[in-house]
PDBML (XML) file of the C-alpha atoms, coordinates in Angstrom:
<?xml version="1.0" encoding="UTF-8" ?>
<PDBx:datablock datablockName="MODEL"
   xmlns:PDBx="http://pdbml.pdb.org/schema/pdbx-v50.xsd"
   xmlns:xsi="http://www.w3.org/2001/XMLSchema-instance"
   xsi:schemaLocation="http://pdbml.pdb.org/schema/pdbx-v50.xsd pdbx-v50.xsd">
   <PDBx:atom_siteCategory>
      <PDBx:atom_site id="1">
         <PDBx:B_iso_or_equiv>0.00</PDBx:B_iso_or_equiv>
         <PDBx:Cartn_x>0.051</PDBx:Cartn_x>
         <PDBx:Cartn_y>2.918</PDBx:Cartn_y>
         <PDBx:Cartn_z>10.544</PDBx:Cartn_z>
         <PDBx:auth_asym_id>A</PDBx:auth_asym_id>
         <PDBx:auth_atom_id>CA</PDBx:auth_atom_id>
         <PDBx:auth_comp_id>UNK</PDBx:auth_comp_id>
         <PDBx:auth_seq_id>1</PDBx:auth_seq_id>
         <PDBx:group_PDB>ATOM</PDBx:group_PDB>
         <PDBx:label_alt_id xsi:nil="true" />
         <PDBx:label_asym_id>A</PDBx:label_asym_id>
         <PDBx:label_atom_id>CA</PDBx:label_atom_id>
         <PDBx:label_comp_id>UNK</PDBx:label_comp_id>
         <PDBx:label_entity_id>1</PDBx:label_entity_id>
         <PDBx:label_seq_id>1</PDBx:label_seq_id>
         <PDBx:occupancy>1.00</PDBx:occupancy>
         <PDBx:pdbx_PDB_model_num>1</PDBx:pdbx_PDB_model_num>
         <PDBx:type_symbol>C</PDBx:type_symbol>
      </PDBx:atom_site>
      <PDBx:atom_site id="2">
         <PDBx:B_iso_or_equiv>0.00</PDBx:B_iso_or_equiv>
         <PDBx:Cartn_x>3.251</PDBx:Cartn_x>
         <PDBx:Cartn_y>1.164</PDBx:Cartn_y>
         <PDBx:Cartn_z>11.136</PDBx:Cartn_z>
         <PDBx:auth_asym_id>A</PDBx:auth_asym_id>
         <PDBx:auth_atom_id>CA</PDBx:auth_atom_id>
         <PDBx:auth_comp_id>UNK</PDBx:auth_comp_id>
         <PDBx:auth_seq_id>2</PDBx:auth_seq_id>
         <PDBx:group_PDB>ATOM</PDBx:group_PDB>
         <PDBx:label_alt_id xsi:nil="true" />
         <PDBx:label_asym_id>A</PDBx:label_asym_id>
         <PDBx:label_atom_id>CA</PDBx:label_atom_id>
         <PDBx:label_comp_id>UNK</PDBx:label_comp_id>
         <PDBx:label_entity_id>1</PDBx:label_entity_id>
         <PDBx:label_seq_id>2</PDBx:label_seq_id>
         <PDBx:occupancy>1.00</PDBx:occupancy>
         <PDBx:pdbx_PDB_model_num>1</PDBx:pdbx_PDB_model_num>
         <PDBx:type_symbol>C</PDBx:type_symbol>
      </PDBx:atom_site>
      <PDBx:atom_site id="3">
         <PDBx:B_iso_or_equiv>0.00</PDBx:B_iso_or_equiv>
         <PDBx:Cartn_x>5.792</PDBx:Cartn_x>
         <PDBx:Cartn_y>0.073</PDBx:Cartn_y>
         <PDBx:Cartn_z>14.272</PDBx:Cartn_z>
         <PDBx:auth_asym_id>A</PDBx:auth_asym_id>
         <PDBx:auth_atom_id>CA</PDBx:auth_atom_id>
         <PDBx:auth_comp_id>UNK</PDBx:auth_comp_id>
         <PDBx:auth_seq_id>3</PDBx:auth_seq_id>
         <PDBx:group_PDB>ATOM</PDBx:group_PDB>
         <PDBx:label_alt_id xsi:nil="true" />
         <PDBx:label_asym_id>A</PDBx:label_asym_id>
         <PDBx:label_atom_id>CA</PDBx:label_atom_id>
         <PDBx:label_comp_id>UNK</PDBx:label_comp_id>
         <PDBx:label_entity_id>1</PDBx:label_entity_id>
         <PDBx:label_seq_id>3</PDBx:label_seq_id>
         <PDBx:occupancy>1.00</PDBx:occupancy>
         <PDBx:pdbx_PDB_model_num>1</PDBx:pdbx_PDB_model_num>
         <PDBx:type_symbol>C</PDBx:type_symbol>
      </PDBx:atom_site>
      <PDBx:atom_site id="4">
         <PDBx:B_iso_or_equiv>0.00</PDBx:B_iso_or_equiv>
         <PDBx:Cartn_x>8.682</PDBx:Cartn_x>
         <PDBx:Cartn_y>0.440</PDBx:Cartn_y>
         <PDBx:Cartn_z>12.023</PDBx:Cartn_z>
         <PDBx:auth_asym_id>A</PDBx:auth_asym_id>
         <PDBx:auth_atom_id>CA</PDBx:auth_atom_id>
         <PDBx:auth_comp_id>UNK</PDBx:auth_comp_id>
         <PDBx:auth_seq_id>4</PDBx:auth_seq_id>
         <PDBx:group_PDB>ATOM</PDBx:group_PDB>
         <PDBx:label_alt_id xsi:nil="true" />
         <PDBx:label_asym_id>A</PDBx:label_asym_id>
         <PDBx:label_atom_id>CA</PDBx:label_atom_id>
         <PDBx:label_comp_id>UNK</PDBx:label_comp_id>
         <PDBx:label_entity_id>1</PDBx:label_entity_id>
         <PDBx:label_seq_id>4</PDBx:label_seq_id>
         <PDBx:occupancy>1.00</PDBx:occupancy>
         <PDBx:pdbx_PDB_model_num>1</PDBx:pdbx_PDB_model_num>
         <PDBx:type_symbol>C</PDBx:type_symbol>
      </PDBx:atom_site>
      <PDBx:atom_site id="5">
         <PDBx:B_iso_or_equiv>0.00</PDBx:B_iso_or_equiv>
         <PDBx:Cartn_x>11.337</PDBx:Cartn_x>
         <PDBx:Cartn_y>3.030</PDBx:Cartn_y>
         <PDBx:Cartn_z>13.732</PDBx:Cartn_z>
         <PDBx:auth_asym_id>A</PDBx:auth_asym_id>
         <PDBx:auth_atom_id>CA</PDBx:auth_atom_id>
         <PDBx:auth_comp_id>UNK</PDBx:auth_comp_id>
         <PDBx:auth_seq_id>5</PDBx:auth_seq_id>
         <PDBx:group_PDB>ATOM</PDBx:group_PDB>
         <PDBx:label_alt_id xsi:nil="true" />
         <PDBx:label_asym_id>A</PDBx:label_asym_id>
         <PDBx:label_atom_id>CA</PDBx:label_atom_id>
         <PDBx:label_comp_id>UNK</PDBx:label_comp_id>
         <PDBx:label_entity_id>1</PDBx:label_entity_id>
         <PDBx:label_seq_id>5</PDBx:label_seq_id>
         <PDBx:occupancy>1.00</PDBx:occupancy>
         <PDBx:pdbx_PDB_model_num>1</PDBx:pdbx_PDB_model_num>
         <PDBx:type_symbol>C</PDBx:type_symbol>
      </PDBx:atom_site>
      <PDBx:atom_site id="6">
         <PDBx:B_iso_or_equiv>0.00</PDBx:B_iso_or_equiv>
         <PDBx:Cartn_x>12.818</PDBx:Cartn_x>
         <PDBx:Cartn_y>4.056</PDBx:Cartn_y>
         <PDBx:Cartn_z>10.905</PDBx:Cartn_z>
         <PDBx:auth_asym_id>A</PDBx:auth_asym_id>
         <PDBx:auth_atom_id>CA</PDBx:auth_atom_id>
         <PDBx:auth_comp_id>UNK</PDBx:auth_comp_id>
         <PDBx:auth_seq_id>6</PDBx:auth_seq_id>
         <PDBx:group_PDB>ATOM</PDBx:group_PDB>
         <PDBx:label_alt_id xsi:nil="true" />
         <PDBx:label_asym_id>A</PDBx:label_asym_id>
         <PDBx:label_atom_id>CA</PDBx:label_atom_id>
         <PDBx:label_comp_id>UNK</PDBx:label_comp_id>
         <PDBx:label_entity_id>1</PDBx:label_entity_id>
         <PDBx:label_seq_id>6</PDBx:label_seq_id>
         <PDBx:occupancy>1.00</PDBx:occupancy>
         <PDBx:pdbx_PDB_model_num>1</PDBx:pdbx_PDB_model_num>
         <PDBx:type_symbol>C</PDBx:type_symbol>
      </PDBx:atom_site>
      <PDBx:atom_site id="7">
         <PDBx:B_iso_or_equiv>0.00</PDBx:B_iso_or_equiv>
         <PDBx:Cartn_x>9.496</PDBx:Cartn_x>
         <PDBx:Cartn_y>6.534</PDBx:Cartn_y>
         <PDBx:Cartn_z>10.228</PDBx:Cartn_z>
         <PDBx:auth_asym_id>A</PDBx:auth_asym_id>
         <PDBx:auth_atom_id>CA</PDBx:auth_atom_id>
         <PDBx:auth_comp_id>UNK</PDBx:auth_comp_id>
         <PDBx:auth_seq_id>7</PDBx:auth_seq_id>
         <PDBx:group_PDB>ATOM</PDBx:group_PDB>
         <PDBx:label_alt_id xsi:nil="true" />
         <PDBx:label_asym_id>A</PDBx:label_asym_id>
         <PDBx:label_atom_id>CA</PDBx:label_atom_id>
         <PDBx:label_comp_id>UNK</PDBx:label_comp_id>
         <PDBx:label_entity_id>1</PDBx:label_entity_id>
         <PDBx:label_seq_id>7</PDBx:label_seq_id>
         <PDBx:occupancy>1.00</PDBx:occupancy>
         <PDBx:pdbx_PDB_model_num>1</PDBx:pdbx_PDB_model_num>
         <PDBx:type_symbol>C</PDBx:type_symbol>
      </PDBx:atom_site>
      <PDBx:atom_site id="8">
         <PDBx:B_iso_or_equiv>0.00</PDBx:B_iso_or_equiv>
         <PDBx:Cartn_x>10.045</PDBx:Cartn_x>
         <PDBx:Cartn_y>8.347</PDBx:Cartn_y>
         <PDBx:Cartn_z>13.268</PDBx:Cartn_z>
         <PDBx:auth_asym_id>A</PDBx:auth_asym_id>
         <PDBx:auth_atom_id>CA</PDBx:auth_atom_id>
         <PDBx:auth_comp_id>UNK</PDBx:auth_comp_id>
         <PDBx:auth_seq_id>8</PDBx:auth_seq_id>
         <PDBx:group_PDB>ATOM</PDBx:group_PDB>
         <PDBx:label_alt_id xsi:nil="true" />
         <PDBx:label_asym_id>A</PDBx:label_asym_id>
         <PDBx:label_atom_id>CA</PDBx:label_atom_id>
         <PDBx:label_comp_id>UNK</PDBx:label_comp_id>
         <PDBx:label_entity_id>1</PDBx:label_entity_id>
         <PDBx:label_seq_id>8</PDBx:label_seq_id>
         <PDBx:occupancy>1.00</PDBx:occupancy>
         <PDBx:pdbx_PDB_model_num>1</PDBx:pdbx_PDB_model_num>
         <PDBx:type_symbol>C</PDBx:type_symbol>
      </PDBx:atom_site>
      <PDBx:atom_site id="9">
         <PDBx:B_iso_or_equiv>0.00</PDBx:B_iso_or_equiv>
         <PDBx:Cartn_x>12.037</PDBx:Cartn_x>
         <PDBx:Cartn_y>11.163</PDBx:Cartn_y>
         <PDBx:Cartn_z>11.362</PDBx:Cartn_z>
         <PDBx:auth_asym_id>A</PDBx:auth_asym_id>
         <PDBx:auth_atom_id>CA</PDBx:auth_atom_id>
         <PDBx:auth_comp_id>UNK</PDBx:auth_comp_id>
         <PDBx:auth_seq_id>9</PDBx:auth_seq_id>
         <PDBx:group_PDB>ATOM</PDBx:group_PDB>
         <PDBx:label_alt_id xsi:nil="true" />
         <PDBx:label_asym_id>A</PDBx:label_asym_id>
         <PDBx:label_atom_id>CA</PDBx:label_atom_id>
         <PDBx:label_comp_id>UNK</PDBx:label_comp_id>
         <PDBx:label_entity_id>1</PDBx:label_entity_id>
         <PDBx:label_seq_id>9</PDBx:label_seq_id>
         <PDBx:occupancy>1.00</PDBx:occupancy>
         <PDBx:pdbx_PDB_model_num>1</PDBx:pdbx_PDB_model_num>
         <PDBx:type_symbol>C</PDBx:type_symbol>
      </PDBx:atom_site>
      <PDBx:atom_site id="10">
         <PDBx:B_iso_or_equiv>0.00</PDBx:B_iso_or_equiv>
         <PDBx:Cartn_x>10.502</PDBx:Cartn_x>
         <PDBx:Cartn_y>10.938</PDBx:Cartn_y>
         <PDBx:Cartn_z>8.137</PDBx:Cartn_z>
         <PDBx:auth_asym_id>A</PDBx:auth_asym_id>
         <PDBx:auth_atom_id>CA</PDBx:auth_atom_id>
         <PDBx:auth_comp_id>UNK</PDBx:auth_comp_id>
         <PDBx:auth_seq_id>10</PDBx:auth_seq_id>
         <PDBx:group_PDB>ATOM</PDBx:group_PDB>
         <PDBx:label_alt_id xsi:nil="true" />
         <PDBx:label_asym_id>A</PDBx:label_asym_id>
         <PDBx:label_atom_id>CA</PDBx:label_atom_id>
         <PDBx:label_comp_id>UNK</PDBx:label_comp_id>
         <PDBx:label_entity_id>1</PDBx:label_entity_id>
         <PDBx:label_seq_id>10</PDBx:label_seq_id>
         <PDBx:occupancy>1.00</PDBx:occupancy>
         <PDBx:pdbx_PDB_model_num>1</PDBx:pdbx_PDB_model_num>
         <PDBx:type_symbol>C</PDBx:type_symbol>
      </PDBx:atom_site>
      <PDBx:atom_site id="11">
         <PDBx:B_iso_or_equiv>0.00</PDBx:B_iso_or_equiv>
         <PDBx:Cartn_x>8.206</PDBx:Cartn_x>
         <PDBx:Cartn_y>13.570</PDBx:Cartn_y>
         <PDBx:Cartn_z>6.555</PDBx:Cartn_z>
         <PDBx:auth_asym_id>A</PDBx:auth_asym_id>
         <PDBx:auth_atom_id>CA</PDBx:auth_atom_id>
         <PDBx:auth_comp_id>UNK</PDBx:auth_comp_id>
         <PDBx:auth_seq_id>11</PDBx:auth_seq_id>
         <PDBx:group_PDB>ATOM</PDBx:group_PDB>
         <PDBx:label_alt_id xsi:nil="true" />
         <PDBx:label_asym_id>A</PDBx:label_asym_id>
         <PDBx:label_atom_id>CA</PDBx:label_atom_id>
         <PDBx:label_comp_id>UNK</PDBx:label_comp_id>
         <PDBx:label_entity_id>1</PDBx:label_entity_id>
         <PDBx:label_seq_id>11</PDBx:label_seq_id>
         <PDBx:occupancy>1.00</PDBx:occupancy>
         <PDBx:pdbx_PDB_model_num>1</PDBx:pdbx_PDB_model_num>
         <PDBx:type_symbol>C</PDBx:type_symbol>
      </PDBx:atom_site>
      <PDBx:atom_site id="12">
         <PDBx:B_iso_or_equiv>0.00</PDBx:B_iso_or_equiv>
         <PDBx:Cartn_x>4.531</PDBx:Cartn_x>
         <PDBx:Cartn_y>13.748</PDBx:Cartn_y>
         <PDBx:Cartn_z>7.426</PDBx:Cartn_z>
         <PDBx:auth_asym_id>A</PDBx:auth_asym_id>
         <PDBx:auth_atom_id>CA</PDBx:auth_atom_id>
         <PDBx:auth_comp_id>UNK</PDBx:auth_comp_id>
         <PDBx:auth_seq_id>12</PDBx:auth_seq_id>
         <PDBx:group_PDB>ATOM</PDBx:group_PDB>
         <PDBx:label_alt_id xsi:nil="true" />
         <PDBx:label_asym_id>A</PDBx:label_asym_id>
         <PDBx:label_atom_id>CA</PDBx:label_atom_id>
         <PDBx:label_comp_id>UNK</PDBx:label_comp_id>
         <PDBx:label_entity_id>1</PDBx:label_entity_id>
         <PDBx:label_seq_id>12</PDBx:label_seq_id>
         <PDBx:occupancy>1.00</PDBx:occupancy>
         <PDBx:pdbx_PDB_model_num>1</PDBx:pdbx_PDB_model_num>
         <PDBx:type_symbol>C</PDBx:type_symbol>
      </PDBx:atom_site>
      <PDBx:atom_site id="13">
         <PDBx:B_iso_or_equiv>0.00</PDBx:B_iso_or_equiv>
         <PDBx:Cartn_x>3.023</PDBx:Cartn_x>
         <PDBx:Cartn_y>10.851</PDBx:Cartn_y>
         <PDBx:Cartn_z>5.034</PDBx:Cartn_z>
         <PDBx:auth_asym_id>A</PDBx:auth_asym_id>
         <PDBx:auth_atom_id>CA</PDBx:auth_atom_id>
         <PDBx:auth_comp_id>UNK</PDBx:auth_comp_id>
         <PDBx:auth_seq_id>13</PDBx:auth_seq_id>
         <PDBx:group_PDB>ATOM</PDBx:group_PDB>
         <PDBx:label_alt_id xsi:nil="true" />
         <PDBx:label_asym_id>A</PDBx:label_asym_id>
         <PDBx:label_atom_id>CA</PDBx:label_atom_id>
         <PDBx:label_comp_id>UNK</PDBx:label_comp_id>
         <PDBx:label_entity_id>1</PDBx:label_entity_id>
         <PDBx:label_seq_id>13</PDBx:label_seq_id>
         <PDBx:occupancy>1.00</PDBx:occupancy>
         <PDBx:pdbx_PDB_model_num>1</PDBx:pdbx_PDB_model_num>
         <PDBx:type_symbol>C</PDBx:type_symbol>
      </PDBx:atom_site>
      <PDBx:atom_site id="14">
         <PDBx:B_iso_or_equiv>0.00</PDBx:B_iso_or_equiv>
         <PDBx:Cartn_x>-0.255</PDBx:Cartn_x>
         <PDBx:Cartn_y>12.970</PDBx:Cartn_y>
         <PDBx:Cartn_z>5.210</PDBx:Cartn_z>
         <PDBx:auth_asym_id>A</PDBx:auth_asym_id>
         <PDBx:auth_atom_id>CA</PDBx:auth_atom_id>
         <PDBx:auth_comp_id>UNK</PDBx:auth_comp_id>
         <PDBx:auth_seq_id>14</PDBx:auth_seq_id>
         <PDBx:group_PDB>ATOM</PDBx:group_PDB>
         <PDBx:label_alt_id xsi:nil="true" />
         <PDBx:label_asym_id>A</PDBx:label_asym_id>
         <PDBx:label_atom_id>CA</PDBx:label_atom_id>
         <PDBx:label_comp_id>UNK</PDBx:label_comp_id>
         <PDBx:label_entity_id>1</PDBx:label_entity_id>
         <PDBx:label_seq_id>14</PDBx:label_seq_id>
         <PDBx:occupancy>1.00</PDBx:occupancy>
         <PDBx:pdbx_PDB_model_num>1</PDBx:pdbx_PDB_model_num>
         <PDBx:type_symbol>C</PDBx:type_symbol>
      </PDBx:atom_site>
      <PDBx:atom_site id="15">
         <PDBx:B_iso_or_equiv>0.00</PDBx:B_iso_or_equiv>
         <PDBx:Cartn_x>1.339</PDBx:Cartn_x>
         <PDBx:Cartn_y>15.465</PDBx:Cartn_y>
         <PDBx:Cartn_z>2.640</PDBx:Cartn_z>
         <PDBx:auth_asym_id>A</PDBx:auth_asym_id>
         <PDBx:auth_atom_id>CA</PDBx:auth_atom_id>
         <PDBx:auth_comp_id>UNK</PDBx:auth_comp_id>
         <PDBx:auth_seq_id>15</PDBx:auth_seq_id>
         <PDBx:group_PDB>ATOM</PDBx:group_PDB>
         <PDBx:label_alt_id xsi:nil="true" />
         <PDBx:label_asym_id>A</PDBx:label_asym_id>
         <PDBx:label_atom_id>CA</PDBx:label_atom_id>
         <PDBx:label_comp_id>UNK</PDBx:label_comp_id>
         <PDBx:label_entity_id>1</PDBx:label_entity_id>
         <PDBx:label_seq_id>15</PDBx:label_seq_id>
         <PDBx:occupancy>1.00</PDBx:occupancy>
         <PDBx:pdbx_PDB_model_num>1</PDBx:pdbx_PDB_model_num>
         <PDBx:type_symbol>C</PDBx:type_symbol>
      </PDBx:atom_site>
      <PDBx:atom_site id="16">
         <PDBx:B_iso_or_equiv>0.00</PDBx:B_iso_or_equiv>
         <PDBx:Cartn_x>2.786</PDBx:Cartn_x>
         <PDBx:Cartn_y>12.923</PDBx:Cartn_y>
         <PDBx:Cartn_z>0.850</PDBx:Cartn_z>
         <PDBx:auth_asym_id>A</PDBx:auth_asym_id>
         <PDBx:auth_atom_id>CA</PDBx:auth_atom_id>
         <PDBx:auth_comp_id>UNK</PDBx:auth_comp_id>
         <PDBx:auth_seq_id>16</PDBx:auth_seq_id>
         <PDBx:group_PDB>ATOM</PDBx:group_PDB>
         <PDBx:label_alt_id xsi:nil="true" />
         <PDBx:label_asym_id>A</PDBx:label_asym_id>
         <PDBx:label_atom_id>CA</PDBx:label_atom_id>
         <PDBx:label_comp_id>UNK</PDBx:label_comp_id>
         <PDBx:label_entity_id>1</PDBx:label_entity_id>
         <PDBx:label_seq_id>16</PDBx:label_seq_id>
         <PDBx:occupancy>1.00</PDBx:occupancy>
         <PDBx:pdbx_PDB_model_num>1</PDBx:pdbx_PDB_model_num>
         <PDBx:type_symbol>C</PDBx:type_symbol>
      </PDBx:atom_site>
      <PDBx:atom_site id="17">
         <PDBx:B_iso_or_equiv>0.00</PDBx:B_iso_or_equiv>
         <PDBx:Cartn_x>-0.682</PDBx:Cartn_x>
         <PDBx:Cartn_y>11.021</PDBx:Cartn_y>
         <PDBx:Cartn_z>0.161</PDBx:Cartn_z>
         <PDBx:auth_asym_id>A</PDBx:auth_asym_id>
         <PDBx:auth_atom_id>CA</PDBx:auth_atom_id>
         <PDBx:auth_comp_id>UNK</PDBx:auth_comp_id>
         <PDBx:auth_seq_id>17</PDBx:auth_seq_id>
         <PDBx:group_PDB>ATOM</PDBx:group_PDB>
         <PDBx:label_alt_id xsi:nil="true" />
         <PDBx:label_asym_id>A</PDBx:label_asym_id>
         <PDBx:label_atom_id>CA</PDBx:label_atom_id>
         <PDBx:label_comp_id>UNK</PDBx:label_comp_id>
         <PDBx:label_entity_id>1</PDBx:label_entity_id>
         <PDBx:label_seq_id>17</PDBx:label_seq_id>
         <PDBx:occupancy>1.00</PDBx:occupancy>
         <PDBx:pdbx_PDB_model_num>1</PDBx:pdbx_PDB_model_num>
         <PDBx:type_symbol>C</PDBx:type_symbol>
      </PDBx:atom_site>
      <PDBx:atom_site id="18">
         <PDBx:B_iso_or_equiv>0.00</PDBx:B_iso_or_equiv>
         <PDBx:Cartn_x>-2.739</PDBx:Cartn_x>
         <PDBx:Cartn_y>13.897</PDBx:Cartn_y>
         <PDBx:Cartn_z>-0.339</PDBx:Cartn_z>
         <PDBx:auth_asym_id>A</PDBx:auth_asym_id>
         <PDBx:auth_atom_id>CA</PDBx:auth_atom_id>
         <PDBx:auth_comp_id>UNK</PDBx:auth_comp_id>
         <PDBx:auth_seq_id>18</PDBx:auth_seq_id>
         <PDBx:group_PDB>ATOM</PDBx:group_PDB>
         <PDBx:label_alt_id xsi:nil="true" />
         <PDBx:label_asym_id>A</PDBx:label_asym_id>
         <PDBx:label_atom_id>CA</PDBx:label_atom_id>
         <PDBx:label_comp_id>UNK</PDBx:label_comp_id>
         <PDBx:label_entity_id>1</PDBx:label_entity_id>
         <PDBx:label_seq_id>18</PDBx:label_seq_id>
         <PDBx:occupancy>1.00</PDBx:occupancy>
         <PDBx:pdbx_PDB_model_num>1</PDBx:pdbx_PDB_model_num>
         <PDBx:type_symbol>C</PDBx:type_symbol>
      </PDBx:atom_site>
      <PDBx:atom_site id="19">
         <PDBx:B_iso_or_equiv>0.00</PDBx:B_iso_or_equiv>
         <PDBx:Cartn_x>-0.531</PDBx:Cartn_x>
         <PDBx:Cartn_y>15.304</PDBx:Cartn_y>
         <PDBx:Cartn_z>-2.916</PDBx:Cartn_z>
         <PDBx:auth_asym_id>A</PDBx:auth_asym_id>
         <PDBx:auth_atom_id>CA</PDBx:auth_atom_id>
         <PDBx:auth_comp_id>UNK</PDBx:auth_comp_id>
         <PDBx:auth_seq_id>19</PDBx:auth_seq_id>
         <PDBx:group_PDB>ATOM</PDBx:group_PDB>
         <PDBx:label_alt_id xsi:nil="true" />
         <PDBx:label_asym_id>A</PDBx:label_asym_id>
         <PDBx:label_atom_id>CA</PDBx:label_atom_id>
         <PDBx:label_comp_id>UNK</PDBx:label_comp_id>
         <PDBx:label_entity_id>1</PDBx:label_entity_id>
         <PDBx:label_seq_id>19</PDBx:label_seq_id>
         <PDBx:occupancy>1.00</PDBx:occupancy>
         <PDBx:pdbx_PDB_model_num>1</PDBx:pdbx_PDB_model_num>
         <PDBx:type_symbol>C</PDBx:type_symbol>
      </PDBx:atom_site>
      <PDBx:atom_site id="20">
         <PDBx:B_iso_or_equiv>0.00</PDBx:B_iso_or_equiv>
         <PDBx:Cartn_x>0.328</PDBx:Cartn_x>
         <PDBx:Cartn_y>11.787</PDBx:Cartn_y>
         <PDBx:Cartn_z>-4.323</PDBx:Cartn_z>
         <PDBx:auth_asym_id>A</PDBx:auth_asym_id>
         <PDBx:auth_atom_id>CA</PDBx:auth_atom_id>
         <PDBx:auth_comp_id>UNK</PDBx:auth_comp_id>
         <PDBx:auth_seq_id>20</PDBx:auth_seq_id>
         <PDBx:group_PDB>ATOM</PDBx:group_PDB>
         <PDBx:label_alt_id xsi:nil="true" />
         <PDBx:label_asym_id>A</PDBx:label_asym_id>
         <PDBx:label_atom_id>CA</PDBx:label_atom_id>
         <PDBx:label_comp_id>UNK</PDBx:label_comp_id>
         <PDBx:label_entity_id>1</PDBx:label_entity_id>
         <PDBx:label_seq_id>20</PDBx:label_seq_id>
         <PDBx:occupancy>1.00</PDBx:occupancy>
         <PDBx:pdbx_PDB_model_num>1</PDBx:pdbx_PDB_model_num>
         <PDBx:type_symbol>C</PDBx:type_symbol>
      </PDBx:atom_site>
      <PDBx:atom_site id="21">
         <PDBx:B_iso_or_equiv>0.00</PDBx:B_iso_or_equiv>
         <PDBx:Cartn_x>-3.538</PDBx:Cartn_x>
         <PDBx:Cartn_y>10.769</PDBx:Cartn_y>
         <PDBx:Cartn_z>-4.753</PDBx:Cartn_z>
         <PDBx:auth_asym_id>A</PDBx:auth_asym_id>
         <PDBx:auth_atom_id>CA</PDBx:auth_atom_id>
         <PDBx:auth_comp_id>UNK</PDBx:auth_comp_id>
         <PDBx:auth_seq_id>21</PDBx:auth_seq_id>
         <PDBx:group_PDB>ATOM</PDBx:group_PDB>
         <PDBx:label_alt_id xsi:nil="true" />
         <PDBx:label_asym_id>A</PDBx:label_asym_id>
         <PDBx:label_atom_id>CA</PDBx:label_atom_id>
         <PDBx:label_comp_id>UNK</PDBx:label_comp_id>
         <PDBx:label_entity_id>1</PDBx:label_entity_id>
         <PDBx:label_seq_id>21</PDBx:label_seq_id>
         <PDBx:occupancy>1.00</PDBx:occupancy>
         <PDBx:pdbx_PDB_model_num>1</PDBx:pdbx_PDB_model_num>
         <PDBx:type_symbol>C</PDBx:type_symbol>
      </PDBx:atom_site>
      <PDBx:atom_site id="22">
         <PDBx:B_iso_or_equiv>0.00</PDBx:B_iso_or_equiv>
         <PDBx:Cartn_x>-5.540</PDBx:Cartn_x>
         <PDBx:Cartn_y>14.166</PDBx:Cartn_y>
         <PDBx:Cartn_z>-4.299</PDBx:Cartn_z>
         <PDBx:auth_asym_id>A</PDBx:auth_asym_id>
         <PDBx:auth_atom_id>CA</PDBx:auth_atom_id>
         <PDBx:auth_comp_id>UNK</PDBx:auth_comp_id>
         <PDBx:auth_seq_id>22</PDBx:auth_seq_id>
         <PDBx:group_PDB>ATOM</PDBx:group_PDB>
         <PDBx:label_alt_id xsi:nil="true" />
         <PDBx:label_asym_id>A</PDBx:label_asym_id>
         <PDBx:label_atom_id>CA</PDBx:label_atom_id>
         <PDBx:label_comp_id>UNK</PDBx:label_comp_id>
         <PDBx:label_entity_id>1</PDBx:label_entity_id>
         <PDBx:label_seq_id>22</PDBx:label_seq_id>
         <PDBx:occupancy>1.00</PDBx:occupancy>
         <PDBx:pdbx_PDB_model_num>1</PDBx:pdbx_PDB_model_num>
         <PDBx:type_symbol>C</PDBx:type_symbol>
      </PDBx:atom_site>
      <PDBx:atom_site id="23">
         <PDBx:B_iso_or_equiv>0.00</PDBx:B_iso_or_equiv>
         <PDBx:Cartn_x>-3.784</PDBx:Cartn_x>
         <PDBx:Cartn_y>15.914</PDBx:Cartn_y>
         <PDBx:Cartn_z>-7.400</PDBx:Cartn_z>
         <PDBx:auth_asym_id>A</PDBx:auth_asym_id>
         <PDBx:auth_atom_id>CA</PDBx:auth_atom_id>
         <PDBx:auth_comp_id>UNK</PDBx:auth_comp_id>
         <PDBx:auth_seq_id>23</PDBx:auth_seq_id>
         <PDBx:group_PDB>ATOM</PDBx:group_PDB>
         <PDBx:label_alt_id xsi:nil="true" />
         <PDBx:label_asym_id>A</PDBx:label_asym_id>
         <PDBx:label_atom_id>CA</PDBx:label_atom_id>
         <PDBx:label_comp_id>UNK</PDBx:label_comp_id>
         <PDBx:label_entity_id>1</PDBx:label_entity_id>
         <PDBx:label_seq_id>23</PDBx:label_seq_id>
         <PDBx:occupancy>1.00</PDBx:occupancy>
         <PDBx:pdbx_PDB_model_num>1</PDBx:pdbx_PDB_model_num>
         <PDBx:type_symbol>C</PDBx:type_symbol>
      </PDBx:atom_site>
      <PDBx:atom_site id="24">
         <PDBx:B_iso_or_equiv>0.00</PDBx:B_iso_or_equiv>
         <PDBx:Cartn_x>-4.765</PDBx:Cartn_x>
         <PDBx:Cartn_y>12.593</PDBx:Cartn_y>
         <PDBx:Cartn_z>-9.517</PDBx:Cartn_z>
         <PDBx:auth_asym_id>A</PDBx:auth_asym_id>
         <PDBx:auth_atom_id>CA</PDBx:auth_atom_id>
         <PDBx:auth_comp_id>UNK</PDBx:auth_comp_id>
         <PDBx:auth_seq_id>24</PDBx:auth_seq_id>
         <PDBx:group_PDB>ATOM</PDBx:group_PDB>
         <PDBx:label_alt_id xsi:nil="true" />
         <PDBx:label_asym_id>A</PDBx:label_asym_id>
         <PDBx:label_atom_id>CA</PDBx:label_atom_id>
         <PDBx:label_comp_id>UNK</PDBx:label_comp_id>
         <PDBx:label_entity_id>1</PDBx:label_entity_id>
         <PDBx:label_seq_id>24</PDBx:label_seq_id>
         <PDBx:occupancy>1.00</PDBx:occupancy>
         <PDBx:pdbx_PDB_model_num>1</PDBx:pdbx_PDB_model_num>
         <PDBx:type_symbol>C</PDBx:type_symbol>
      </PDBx:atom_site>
   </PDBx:atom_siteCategory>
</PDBx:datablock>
């Protein structure tokens, strides 16, 4: 949840949390 333009061609941060925190 952030302005910051360099995000705009970065991976979805959805798969990155749920397998960063929903495997643990």
């Amino acid at each position: 949840s952030t302005n910051r333009s360099q995000h705009a061609a970065t991976p979805d941060q959805a798969d990155w949390a749920n397998a960063y925190f929903g495997k643990a």
